[in-house]
Protein backbone atom coordinates (compact mmCIF):
# COMPACT_ATOMS: atom_id res chain seq x y z
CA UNK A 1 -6.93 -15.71 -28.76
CA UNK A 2 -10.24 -16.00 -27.56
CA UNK A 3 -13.49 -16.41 -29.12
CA UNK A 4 -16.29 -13.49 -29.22
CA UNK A 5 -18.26 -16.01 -27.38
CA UNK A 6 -16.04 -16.55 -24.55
CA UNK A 7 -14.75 -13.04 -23.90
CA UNK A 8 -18.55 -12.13 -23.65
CA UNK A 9 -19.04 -14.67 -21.31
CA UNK A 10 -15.78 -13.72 -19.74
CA UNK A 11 -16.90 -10.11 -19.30
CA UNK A 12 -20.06 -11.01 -17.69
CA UNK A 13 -19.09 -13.35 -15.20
CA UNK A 14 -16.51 -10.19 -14.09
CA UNK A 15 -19.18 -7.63 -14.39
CA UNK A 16 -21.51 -10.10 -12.02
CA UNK A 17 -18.74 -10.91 -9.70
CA UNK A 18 -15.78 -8.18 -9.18
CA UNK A 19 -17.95 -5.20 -8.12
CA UNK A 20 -16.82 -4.22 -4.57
CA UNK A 21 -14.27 -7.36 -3.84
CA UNK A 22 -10.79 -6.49 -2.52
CA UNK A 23 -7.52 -7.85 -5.09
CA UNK A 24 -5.38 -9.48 -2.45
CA UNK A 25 -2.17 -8.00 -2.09
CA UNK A 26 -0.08 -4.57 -1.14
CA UNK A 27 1.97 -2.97 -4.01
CA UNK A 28 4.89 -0.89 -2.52
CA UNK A 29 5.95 2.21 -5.05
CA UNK A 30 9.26 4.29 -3.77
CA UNK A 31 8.55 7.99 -4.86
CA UNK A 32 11.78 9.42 -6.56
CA UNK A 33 12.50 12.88 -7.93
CA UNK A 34 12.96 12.29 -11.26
CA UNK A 35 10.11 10.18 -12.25
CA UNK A 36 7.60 13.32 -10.65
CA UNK A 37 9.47 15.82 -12.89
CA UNK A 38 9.35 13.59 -15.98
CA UNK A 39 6.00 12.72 -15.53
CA UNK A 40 4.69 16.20 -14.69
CA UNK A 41 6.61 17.28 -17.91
CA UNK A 42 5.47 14.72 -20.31
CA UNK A 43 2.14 17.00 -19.46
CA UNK A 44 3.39 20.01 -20.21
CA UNK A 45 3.46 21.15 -16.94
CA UNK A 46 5.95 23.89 -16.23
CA UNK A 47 5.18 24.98 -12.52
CA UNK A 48 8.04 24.97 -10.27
CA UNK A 49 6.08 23.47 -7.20
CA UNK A 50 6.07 20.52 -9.83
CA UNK A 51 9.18 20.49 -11.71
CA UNK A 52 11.53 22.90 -9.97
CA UNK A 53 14.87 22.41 -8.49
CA UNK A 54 15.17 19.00 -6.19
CA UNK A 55 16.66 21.10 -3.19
CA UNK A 56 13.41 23.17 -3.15
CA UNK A 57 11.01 20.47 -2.19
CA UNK A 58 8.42 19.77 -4.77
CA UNK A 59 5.35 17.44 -5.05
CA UNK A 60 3.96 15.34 -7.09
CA UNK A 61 0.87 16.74 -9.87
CA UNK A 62 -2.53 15.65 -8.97
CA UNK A 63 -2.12 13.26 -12.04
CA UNK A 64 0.72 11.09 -10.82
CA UNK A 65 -1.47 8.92 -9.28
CA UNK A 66 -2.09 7.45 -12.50
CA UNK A 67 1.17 6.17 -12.65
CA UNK A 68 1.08 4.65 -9.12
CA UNK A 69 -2.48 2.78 -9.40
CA UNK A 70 -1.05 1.11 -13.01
CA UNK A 71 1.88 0.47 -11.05
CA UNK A 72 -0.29 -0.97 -8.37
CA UNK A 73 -2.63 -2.85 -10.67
CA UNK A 74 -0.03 -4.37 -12.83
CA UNK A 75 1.84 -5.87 -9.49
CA UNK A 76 -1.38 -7.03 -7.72
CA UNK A 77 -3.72 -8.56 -10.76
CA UNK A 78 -1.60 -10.84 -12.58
CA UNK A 79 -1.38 -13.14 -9.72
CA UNK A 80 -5.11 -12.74 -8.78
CA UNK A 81 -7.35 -15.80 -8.61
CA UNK A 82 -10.91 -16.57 -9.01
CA UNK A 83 -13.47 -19.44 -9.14
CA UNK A 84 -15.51 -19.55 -12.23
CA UNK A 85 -18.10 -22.87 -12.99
CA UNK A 86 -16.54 -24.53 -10.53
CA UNK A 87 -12.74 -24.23 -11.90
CA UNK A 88 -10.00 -21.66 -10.46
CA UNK A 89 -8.95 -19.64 -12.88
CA UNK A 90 -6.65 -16.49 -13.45
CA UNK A 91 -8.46 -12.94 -12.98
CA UNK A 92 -6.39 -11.93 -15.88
CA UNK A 93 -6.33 -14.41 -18.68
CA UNK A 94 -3.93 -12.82 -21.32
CA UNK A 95 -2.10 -9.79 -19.85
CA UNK A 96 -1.73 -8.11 -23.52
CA UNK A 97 -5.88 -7.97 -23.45
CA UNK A 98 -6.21 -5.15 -20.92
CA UNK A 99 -8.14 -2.12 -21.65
CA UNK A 100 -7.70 0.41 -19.11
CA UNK A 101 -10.92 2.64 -19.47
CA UNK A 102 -9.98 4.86 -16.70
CA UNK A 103 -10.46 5.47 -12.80
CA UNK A 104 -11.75 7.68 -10.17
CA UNK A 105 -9.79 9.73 -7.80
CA UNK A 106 -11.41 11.69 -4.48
CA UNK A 107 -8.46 14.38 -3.79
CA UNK A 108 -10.43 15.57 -0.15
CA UNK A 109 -7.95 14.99 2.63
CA UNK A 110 -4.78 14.31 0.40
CA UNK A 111 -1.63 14.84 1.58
CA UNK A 112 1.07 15.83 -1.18
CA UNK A 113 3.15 13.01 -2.70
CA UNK A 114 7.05 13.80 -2.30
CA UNK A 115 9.97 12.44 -3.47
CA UNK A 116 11.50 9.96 -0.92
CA UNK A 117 8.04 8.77 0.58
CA UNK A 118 7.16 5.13 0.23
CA UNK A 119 3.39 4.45 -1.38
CA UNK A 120 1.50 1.45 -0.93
CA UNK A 121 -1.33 0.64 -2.83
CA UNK A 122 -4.26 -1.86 -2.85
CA UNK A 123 -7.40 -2.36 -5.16
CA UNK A 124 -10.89 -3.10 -4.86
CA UNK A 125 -13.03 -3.37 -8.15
CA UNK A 126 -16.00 -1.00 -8.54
């Protein structure tokens, strides 16, 4: 485990450094039924345009794009790279450290998310 001192130094080299740089990669996420009726039920949500029959065509909530983006970032950061004091290191150091404080979505111009359709998804830090 790390020391105080170095995961403060850790956390502002990445607060200096990661603000508006691309993480390399694409993740690819296949939508599927199931997984948008469980998740949109583990909410409580009960409306059939979420969780009704398969036949009749629903869509994914508004909040299923939290699983895709953890999806996305859990395929795409552990492999990410950086240069830090002159050394190439891993962006993520220990996998088991991550706090995920939360994101951001912009809904305007959304299409609905389906079962069947293919995602892809790629990440730039904020």
């Amino acid at each position: 485990m790390s020391s105080i001192e170095e995961m403060k130094k850790n956390a502002e080299f990445l607060t200096e450094n990661l603000p508006g740089k691309d993480l390399p990669g694409i993740a690819k996420i296949s939508v599927r039924y199931r997984s948008l009726v469980n998740f949109a039920k583990c909410f409580g949500i009960t409306d059939p345009k979420y969780v009704g029959p398969e036949e009749e065509g629903i869509v994914a909530c508004h909040a299923y794009a939290n699983a895709y983006t953890i999806k996305s970032l859990y395929t795409l950061a552990p492999g990410a790279k950086l240069v830090q004091d002159g050394k190439e290191r891993m962006l993520i150091k220990n996998p088991r450290m991550i706090l995920h404080a939360g994101n951001k979505y912009n809904w305007e111009g959304c299409v609905d998310v389906k079962p069947g359709d293919k995602l892809t998804g790629t990440a730039k830090w904020g």
